[in-house]
Protein backbone atom coordinates (compact mmCIF):
# COMPACT_ATOMS: atom_id res chain seq x y z
CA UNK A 1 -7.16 10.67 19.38
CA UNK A 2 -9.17 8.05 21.19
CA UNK A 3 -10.25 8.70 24.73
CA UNK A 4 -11.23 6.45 27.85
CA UNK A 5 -13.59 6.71 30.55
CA UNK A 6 -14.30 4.34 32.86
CA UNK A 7 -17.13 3.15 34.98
CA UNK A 8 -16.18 1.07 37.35
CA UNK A 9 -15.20 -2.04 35.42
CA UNK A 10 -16.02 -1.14 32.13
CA UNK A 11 -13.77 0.61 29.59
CA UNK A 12 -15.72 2.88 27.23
CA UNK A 13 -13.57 4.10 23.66
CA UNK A 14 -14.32 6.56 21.48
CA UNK A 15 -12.90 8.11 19.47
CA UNK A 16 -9.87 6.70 17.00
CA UNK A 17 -7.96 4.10 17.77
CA UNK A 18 -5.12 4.32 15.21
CA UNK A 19 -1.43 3.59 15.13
CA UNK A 20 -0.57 7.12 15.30
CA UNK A 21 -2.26 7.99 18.38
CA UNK A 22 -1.74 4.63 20.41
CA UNK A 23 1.25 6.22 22.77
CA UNK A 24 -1.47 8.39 24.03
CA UNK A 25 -4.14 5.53 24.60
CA UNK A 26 -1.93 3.43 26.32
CA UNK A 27 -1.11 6.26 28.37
CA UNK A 28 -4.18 6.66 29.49
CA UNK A 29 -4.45 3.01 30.01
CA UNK A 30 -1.45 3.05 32.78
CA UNK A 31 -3.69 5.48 34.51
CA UNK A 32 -6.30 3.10 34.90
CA UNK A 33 -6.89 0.81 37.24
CA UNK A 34 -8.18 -2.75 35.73
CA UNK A 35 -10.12 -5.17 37.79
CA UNK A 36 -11.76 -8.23 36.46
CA UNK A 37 -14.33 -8.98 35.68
CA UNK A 38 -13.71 -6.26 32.36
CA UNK A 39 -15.46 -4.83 29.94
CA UNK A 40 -14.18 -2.77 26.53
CA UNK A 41 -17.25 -1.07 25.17
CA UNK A 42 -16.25 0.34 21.40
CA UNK A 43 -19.89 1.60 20.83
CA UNK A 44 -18.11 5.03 19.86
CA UNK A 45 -14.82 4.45 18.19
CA UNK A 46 -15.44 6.27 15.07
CA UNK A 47 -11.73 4.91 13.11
CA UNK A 48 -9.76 1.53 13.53
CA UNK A 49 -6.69 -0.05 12.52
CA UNK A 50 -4.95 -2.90 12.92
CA UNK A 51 -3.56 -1.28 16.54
CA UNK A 52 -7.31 -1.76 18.06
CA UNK A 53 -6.94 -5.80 17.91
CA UNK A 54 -3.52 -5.79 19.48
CA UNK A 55 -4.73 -2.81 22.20
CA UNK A 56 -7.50 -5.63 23.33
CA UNK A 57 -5.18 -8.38 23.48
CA UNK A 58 -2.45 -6.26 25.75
CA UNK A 59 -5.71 -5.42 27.92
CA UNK A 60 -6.32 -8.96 28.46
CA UNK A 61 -2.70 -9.73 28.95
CA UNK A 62 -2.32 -7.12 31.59
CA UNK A 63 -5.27 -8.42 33.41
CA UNK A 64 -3.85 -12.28 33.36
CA UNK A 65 -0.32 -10.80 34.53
CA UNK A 66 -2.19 -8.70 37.66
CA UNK A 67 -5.06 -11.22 38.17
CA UNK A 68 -3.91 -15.35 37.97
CA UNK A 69 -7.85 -15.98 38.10
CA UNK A 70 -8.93 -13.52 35.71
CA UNK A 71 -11.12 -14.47 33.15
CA UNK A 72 -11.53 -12.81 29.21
CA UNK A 73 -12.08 -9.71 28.77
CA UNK A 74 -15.57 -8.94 27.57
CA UNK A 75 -15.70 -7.22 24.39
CA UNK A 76 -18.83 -4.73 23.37
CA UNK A 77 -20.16 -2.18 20.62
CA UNK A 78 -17.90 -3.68 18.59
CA UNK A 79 -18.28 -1.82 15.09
CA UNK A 80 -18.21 -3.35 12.07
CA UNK A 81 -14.46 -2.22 10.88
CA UNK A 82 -12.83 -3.63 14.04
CA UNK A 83 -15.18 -6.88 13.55
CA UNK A 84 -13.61 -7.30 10.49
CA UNK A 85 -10.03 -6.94 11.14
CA UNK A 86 -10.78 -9.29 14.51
CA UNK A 87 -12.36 -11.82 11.72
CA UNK A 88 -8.46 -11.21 9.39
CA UNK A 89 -6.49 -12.51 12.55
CA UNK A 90 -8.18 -15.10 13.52
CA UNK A 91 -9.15 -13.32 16.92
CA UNK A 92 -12.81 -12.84 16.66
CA UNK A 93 -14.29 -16.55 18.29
CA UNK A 94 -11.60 -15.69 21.39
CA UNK A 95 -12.20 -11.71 21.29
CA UNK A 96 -16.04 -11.90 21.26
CA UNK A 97 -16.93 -15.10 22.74
């Protein structure tokens, strides 16, 4: 199971960030109160799948829908297995920018 902690605008991961634990991450998400500008720090994710790209993008689209002047999210300690699956969609120029 992946956990969250966060420090004032930053979201730290660790943990796994899988398909069969994401109820519980976004869970923990509602709980959360996101302000821009925001940080995702991944420095400790230990597993990915395919569920970690679209758990960044819903961040970012829950920021535009309580923010109209947000900007990105800032993405950091990105390992290399989420790198690559952000490189396979096509996200990685937007995601890491």
């Amino acid at each position: 199971m992946a956990q969250i902690k966060q420090e004032q605008n930053t979201l730290h991961f660790n943990g796994n960030l899988l398909i069969t634990n994401m109820n519980e991450t976004l869970e923990q998400l509602e709980a959360l109160r996101l302000e821009p500008p925001l940080t995702l720090d991944f420095s400790k994710v230990d597993e990915v799948d395919t569920v970690a790209v679209s758990l960044i993008l819903e961040i970012q689209r829950q920021l535009n829908h309580q923010h109209t002047q947000s900007s990105p999210v800032s993405v950091i300690g990105v390992p290399e297995n989420l790198r690559s699956l952000m490189q396979l969609y096509g996200v990685d120029e937007f995601l890491l920018s």
